[in-house]
C-alpha atoms as a PDB file:
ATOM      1  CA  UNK A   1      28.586  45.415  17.385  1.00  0.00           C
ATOM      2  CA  UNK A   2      30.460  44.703  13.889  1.00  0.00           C
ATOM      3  CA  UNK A   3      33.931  45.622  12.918  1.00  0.00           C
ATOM      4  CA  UNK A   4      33.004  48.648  11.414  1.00  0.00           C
ATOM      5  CA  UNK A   5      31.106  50.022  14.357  1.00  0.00           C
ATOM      6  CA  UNK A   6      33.767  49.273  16.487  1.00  0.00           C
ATOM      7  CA  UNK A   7      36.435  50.478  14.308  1.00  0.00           C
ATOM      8  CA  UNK A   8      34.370  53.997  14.050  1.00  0.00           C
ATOM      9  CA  UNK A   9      33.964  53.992  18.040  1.00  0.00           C
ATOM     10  CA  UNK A  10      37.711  53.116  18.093  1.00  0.00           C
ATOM     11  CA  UNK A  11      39.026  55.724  15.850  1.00  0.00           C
ATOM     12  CA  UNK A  12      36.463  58.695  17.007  1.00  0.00           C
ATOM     13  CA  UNK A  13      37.755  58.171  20.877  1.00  0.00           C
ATOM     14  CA  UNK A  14      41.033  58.201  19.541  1.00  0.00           C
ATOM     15  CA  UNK A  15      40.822  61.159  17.736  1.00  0.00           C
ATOM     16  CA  UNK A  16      38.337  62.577  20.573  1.00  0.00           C
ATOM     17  CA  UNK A  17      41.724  62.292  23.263  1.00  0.00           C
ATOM     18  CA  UNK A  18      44.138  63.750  20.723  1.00  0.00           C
ATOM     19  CA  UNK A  19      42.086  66.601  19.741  1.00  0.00           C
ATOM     20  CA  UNK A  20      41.101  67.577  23.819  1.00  0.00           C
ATOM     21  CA  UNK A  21      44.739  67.150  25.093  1.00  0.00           C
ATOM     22  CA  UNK A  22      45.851  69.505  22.683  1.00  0.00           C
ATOM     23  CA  UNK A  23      43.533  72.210  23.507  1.00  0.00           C
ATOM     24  CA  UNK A  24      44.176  71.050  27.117  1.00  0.00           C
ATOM     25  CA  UNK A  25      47.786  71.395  26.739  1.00  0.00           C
ATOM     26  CA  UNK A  26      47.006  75.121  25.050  1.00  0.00           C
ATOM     27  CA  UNK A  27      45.804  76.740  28.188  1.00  0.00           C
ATOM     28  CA  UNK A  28      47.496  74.633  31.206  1.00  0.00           C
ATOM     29  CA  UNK A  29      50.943  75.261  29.002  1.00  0.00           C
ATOM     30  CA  UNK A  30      50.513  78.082  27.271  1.00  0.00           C
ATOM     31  CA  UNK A  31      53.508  80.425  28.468  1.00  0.00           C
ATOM     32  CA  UNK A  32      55.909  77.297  27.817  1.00  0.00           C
ATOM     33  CA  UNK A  33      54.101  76.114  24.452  1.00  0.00           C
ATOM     34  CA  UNK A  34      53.851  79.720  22.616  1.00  0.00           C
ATOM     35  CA  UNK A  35      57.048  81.069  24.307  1.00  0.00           C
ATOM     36  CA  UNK A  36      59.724  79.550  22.529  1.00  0.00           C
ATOM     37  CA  UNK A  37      59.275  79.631  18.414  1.00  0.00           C
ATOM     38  CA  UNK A  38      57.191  77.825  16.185  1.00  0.00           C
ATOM     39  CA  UNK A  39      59.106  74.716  15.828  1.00  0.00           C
ATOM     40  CA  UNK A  40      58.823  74.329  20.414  1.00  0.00           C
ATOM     41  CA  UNK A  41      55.175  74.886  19.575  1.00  0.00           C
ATOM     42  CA  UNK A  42      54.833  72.244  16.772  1.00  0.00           C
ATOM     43  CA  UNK A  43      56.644  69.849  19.322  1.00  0.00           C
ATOM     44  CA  UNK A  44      54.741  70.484  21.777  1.00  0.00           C
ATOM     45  CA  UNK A  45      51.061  70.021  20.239  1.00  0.00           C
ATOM     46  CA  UNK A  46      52.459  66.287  18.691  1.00  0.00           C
ATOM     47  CA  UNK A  47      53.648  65.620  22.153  1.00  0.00           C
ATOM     48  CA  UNK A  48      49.944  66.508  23.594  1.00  0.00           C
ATOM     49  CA  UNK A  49      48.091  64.562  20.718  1.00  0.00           C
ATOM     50  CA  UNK A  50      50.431  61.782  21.592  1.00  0.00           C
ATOM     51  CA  UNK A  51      49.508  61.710  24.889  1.00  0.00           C
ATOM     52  CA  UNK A  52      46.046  62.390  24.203  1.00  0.00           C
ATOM     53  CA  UNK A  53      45.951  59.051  22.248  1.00  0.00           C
ATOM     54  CA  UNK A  54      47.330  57.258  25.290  1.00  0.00           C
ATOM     55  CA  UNK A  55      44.962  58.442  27.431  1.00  0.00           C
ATOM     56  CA  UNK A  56      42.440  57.295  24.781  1.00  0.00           C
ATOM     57  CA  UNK A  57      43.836  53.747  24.566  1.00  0.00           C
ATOM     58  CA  UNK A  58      43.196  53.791  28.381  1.00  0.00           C
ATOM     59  CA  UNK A  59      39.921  54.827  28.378  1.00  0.00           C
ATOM     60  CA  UNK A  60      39.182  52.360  25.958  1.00  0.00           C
ATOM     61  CA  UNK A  61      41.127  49.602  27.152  1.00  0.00           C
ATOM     62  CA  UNK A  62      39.025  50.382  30.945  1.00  0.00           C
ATOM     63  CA  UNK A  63      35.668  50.804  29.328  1.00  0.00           C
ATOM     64  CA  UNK A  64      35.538  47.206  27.326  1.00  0.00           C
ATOM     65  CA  UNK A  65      37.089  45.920  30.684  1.00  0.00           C
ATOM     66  CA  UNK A  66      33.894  47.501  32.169  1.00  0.00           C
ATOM     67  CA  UNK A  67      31.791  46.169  29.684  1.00  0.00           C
ATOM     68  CA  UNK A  68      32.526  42.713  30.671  1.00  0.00           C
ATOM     69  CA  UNK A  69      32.792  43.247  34.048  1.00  0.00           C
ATOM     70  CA  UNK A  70      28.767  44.142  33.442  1.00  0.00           C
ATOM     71  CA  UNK A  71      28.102  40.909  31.817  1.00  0.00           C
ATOM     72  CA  UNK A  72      29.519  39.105  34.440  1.00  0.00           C
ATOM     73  CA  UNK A  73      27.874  40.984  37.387  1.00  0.00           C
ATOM     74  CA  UNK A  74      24.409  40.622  35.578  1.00  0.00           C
ATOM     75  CA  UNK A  75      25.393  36.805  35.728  1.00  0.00           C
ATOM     76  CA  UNK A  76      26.263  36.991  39.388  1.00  0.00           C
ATOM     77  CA  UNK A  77      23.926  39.169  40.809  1.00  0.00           C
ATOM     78  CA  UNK A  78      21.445  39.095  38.632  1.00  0.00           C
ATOM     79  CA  UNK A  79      18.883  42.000  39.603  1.00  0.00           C
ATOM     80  CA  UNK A  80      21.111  43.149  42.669  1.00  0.00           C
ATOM     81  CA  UNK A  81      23.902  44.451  40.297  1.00  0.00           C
ATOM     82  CA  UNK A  82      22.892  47.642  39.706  1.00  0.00           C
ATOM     83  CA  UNK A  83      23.026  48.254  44.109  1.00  0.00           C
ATOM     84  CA  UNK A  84      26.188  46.924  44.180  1.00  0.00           C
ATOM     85  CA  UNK A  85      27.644  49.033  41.865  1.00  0.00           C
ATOM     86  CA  UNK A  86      25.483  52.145  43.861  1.00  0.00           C
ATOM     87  CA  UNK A  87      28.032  50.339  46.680  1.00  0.00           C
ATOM     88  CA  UNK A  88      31.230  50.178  44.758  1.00  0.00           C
ATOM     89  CA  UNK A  89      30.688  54.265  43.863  1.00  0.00           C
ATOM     90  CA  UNK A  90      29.806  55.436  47.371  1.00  0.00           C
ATOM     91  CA  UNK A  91      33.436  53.134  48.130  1.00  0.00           C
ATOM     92  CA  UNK A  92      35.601  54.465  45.247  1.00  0.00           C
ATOM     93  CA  UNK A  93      34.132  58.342  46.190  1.00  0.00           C
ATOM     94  CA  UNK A  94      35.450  57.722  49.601  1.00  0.00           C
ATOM     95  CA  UNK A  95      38.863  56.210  48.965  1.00  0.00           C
ATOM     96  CA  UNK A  96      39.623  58.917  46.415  1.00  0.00           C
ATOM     97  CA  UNK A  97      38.918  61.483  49.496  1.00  0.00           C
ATOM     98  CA  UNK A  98      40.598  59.310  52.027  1.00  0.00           C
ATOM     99  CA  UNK A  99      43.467  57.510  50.242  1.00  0.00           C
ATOM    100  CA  UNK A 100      44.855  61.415  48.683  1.00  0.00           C
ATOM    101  CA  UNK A 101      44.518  62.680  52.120  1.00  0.00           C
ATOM    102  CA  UNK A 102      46.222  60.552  54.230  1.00  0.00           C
ATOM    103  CA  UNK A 103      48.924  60.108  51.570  1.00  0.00           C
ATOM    104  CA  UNK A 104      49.373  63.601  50.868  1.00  0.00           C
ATOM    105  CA  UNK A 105      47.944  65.968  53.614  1.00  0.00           C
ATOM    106  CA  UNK A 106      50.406  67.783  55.499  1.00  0.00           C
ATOM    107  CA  UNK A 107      49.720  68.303  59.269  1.00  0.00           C
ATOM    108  CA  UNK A 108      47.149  70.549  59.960  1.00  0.00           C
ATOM    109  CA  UNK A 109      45.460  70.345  56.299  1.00  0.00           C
ATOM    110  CA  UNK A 110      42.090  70.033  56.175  1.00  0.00           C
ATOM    111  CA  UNK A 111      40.355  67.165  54.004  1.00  0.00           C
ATOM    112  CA  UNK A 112      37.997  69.577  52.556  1.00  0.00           C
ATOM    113  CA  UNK A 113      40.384  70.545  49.937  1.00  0.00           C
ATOM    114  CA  UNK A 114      40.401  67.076  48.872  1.00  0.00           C
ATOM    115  CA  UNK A 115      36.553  66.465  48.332  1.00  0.00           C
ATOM    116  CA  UNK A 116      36.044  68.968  45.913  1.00  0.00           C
ATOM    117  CA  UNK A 117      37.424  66.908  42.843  1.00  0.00           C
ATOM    118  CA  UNK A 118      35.870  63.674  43.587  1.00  0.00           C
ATOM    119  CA  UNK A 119      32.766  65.874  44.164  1.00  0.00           C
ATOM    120  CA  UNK A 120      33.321  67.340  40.932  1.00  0.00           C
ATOM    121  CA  UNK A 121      33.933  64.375  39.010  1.00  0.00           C
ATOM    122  CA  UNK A 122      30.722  62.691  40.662  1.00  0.00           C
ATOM    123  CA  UNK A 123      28.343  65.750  39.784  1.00  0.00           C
ATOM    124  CA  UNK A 124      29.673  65.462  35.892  1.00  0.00           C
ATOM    125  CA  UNK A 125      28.552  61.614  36.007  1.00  0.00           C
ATOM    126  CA  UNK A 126      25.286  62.453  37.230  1.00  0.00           C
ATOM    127  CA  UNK A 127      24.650  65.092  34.572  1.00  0.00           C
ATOM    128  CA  UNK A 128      26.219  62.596  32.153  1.00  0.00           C
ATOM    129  CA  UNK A 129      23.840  60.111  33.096  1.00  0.00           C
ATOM    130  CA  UNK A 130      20.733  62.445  33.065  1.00  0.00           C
ATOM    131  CA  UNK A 131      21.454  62.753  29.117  1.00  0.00           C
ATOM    132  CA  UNK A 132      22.195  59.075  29.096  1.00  0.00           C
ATOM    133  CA  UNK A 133      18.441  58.698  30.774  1.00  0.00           C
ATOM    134  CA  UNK A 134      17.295  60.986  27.867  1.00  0.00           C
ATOM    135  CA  UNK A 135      18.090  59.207  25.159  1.00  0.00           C
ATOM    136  CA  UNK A 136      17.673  55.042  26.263  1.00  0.00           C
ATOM    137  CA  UNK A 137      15.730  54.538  29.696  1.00  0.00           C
ATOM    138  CA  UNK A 138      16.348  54.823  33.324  1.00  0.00           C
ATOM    139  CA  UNK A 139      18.306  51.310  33.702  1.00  0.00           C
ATOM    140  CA  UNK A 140      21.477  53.452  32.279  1.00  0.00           C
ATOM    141  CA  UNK A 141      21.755  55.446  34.697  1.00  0.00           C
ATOM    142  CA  UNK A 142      23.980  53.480  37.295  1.00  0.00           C
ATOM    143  CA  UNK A 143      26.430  52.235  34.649  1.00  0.00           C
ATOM    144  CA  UNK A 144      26.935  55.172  33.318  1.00  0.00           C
ATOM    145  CA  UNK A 145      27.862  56.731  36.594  1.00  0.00           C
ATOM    146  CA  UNK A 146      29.421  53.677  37.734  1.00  0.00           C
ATOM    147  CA  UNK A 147      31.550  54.182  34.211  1.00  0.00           C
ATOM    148  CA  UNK A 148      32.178  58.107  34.279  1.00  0.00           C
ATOM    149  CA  UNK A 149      33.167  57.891  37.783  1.00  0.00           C
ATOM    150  CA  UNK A 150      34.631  54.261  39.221  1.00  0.00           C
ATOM    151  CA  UNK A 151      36.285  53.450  35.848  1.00  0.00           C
ATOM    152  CA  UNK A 152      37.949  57.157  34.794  1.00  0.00           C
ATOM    153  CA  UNK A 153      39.408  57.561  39.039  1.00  0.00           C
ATOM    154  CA  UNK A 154      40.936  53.455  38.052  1.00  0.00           C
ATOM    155  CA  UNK A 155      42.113  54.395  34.398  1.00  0.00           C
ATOM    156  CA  UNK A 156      43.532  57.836  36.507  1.00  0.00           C
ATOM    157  CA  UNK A 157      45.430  55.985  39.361  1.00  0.00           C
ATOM    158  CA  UNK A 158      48.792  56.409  37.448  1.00  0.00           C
ATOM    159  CA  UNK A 159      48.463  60.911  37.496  1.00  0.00           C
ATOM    160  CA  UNK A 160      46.875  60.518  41.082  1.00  0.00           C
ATOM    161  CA  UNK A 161      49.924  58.658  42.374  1.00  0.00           C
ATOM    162  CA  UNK A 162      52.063  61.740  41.745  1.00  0.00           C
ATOM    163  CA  UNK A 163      49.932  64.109  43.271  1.00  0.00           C
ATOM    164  CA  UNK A 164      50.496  67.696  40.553  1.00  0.00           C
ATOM    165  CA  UNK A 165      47.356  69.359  40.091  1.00  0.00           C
ATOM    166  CA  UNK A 166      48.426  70.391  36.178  1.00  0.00           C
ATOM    167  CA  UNK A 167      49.325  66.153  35.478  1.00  0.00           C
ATOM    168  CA  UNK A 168      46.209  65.459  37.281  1.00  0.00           C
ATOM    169  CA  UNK A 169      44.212  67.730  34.834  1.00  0.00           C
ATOM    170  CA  UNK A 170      45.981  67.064  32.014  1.00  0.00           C
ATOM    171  CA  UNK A 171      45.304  63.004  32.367  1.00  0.00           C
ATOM    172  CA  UNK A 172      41.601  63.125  33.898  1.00  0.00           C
ATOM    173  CA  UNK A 173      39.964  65.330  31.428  1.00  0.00           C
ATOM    174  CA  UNK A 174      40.606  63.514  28.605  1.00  0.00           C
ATOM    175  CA  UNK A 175      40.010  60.592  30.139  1.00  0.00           C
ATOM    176  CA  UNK A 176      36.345  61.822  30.998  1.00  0.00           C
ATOM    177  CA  UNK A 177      35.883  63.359  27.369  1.00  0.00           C
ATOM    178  CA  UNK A 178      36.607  59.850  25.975  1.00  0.00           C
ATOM    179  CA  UNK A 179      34.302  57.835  28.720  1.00  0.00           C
ATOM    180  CA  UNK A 180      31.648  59.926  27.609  1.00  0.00           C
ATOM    181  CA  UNK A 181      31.800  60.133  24.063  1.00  0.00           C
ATOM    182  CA  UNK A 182      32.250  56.106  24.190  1.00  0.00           C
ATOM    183  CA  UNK A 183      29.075  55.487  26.856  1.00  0.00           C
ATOM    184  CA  UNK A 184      26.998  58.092  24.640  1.00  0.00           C
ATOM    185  CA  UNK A 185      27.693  56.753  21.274  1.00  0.00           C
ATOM    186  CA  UNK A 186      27.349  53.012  22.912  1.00  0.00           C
ATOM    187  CA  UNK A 187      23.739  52.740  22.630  1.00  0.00           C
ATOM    188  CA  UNK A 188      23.476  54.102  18.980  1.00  0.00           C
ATOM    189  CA  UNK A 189      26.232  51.846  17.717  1.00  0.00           C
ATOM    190  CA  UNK A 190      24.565  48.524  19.539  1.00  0.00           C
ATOM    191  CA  UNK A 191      20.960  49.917  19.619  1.00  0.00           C
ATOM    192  CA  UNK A 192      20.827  48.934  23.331  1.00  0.00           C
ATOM    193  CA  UNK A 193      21.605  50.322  26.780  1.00  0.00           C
ATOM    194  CA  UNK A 194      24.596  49.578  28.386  1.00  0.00           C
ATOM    195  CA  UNK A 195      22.876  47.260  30.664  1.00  0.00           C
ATOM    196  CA  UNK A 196      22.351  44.759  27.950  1.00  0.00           C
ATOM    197  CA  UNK A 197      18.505  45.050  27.373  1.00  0.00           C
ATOM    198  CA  UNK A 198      17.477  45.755  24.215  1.00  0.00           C
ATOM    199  CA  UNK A 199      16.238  49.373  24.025  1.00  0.00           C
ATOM    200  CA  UNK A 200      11.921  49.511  23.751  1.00  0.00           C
ATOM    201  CA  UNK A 201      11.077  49.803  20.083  1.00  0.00           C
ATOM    202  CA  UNK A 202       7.597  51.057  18.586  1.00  0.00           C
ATOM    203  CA  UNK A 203       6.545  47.808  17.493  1.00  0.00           C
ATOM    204  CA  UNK A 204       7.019  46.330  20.879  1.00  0.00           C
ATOM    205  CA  UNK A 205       5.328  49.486  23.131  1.00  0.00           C
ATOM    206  CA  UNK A 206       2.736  49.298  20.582  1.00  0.00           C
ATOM    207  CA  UNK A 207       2.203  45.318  21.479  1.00  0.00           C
ATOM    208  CA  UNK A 208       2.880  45.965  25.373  1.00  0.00           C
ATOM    209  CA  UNK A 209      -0.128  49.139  24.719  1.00  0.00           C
ATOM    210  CA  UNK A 210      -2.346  46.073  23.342  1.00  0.00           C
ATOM    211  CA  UNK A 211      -1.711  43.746  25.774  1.00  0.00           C
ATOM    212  CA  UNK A 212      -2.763  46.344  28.525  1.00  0.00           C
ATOM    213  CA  UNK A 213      -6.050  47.016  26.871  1.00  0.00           C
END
């Protein structure tokens, strides 16, 4: 990837986290944000872009961390990688359940209430990565999940740590907007999947249709 790739990928995901925490901020604060004149509402939709371009600069910051984390897994474990990240999901989906609840619960709360968002979050990888399937091959399927899911819940740690359903909204979907848009875009930027492996061309399934015959 060359300067201006990145830079476009840098500035899109910026504007990407801006633009959704202000429409965010629209409906979870709308009573405070249109309640109090134009100038409070002005305020307030700089203070969501602002914070929408942190949680950008997160999500970046987690996903290139990701990205090297890859290289040096594929290095490591060679063809077992993609299992151990199956192992490192299954183990973030149950801390996220099991961490909140003992932290949080109060006695005689169920742990039910505190699947359904990991649950959620999971279930938006997977369709993520269906579309991610779609477009490269079925190698991207793991790191996207692994990406959508493991690295948004680590980027989220600070809103989960305070335990408000509004701070935890207003932080994770942003953060998931941004993962997407930068794991989608990934593969037309670098013309590969996120794996590393250079994505089939024509020229080469026409050679590998040759060789077969």
């Amino acid at each position: 990837m060359n300067f201006k790739k990145w830079l476009y990928l840098f500035s899109t995901t910026l504007l990407i986290g801006g633009v959704s925490s202000v429409i965010l901020g629209m409906i979870l604060e709308r009573g405070t944000l249109f309640g109090a004149g134009f100038n409070n509402i002005l305020v307030g939709l700089a203070w969501n872009f602002g914070l929408g371009l942190l949680f950008s600069a997160v999500a970046q910051m987690g996903f290139f961390a990701y990205l090297t984390v890859h290289n040096v897994g594929l290095g490591v474990f060679k063809s077992l990688w993609p299992y151990v990240q199956v192992v490192l999901i299954a183990f973030a989906f149950f801390d996220l359940i099991y961490f909140r609840f003992t932290t949080f619960s109060v006695e005689g709360e169920s742990f039910i209430g505190y699947v359904w968002i990991p649950l959620g979050i999971l279930l938006y990888a997977l369709i993520v990565a269906y579309f991610k399937v779609k477009e490269t091959n079925r190698s991207a399927a793991i790191p996207t999940v692994f990406v959508i899911f493991v690295v948004t819940v680590i980027e989220w740690i600070p809103a989960l740590k305070q335990n408000n359903l509004t701070g935890m909204f207003y932080m994770l979907i942003p953060l998931l907007i941004c993962n997407t848009w930068q794991i989608m875009l990934l593969h037309r930027l670098t013309k590969t999947s996120p794996v590393g492996e250079a994505a089939p061309t024509k020229a080469k399934a026409a050679t590998r249709q040759r060789k077969a015959k």
